[in-house]
C-alpha atoms as a PDB file:
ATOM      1  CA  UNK A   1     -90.559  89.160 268.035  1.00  0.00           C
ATOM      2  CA  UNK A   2     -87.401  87.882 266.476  1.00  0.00           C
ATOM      3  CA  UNK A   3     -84.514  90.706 264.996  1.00  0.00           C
ATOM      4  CA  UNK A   4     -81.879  90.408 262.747  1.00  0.00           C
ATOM      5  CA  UNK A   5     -79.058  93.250 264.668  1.00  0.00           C
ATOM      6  CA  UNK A   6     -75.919  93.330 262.579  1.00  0.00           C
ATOM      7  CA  UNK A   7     -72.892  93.626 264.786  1.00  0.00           C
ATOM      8  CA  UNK A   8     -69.824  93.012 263.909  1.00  0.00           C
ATOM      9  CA  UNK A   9     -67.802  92.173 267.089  1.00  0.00           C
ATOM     10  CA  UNK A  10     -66.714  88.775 267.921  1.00  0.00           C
ATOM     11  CA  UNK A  11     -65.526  88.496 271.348  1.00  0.00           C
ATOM     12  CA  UNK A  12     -66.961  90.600 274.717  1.00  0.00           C
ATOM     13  CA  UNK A  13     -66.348  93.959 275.678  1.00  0.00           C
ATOM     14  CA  UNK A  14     -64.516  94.133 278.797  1.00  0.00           C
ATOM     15  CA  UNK A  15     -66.259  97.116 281.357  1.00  0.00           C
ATOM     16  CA  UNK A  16     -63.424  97.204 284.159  1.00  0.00           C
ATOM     17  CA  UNK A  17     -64.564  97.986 287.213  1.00  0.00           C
ATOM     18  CA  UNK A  18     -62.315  98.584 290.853  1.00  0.00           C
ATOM     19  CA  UNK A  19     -62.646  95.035 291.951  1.00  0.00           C
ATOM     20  CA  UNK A  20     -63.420  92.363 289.279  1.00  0.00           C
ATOM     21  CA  UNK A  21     -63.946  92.686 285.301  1.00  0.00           C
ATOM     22  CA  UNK A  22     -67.799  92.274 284.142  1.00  0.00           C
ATOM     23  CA  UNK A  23     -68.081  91.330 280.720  1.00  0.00           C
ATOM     24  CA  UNK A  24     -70.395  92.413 278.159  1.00  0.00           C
ATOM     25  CA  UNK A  25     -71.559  90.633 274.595  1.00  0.00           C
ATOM     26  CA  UNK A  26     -70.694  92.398 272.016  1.00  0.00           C
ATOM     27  CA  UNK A  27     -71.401  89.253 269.372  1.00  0.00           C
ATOM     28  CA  UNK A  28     -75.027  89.198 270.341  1.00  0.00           C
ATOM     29  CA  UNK A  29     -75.383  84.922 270.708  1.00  0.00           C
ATOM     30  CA  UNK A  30     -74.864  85.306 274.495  1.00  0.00           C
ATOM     31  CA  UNK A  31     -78.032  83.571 276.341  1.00  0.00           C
ATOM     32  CA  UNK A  32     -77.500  85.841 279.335  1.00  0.00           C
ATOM     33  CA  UNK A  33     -77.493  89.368 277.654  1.00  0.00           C
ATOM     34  CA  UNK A  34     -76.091  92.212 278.843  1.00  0.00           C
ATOM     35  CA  UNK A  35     -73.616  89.461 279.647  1.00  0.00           C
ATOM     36  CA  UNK A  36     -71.075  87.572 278.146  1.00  0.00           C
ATOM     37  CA  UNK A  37     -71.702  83.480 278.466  1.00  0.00           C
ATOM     38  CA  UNK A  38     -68.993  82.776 276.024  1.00  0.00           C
ATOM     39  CA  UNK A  39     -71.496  82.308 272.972  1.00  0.00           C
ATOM     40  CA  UNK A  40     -68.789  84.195 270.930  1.00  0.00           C
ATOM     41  CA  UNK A  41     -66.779  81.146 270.609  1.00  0.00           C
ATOM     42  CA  UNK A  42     -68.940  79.653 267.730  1.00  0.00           C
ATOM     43  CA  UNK A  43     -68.259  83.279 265.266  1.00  0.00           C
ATOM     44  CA  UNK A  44     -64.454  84.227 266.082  1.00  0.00           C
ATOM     45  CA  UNK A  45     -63.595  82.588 262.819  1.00  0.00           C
ATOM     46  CA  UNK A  46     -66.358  84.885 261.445  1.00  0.00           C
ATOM     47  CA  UNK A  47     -64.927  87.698 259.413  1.00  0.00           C
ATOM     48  CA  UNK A  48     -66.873  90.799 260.061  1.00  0.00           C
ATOM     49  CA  UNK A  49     -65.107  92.665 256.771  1.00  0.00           C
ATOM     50  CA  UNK A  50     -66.699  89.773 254.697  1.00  0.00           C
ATOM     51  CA  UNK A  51     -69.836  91.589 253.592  1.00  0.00           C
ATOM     52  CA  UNK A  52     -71.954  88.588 255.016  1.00  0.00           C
ATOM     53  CA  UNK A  53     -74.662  89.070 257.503  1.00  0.00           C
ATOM     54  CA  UNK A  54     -75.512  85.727 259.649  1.00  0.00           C
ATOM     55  CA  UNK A  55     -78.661  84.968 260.346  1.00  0.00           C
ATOM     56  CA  UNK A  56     -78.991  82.872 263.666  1.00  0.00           C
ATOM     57  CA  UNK A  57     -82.044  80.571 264.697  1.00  0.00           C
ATOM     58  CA  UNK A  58     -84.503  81.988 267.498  1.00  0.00           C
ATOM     59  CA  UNK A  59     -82.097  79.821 269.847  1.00  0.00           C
ATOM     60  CA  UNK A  60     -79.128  81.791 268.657  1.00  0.00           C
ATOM     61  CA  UNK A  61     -77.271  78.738 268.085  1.00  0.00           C
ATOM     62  CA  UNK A  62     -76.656  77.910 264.258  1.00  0.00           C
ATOM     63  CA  UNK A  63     -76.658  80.388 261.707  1.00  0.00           C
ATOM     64  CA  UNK A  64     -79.956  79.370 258.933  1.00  0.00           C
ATOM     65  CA  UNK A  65     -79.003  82.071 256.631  1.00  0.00           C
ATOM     66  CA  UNK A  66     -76.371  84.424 255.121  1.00  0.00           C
ATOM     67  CA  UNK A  67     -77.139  87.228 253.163  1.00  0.00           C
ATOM     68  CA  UNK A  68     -74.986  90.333 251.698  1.00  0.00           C
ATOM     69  CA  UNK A  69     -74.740  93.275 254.146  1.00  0.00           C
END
């Protein structure tokens, strides 16, 4: 079943463990969720404050819509 989340991040959430950082989406386009595949690339230019919510495809890969938050 397809959702629309609003979230307004645009880059991953860093979870640092003892050894090695693990990465976490926080833009919701990553492909491997929890975890961050670098998805976020294609909304940094995004501006979260503009009122705008993106709709994305069921592929999560171009935005089909825009509507006011």
């Amino acid at each position: 079943m397809p959702r629309l989340v609003r979230l307004d991040a645009t880059g991953p959430i860093e979870i640092p463990p003892q050894d090695k950082s693990v990465w976490v989406c926080g833009c919701g386009l990553s492909r491997d969720l929890p975890f961050c595949d670098g998805s976020h690339k294609k909304c940094e230019k995004m501006e979260p404050e503009s009122g705008k919510v993106y709709v994305y495809d069921d592929d999560r890969k171009r935005v089909v819509e825009q509507r006011d938050a």
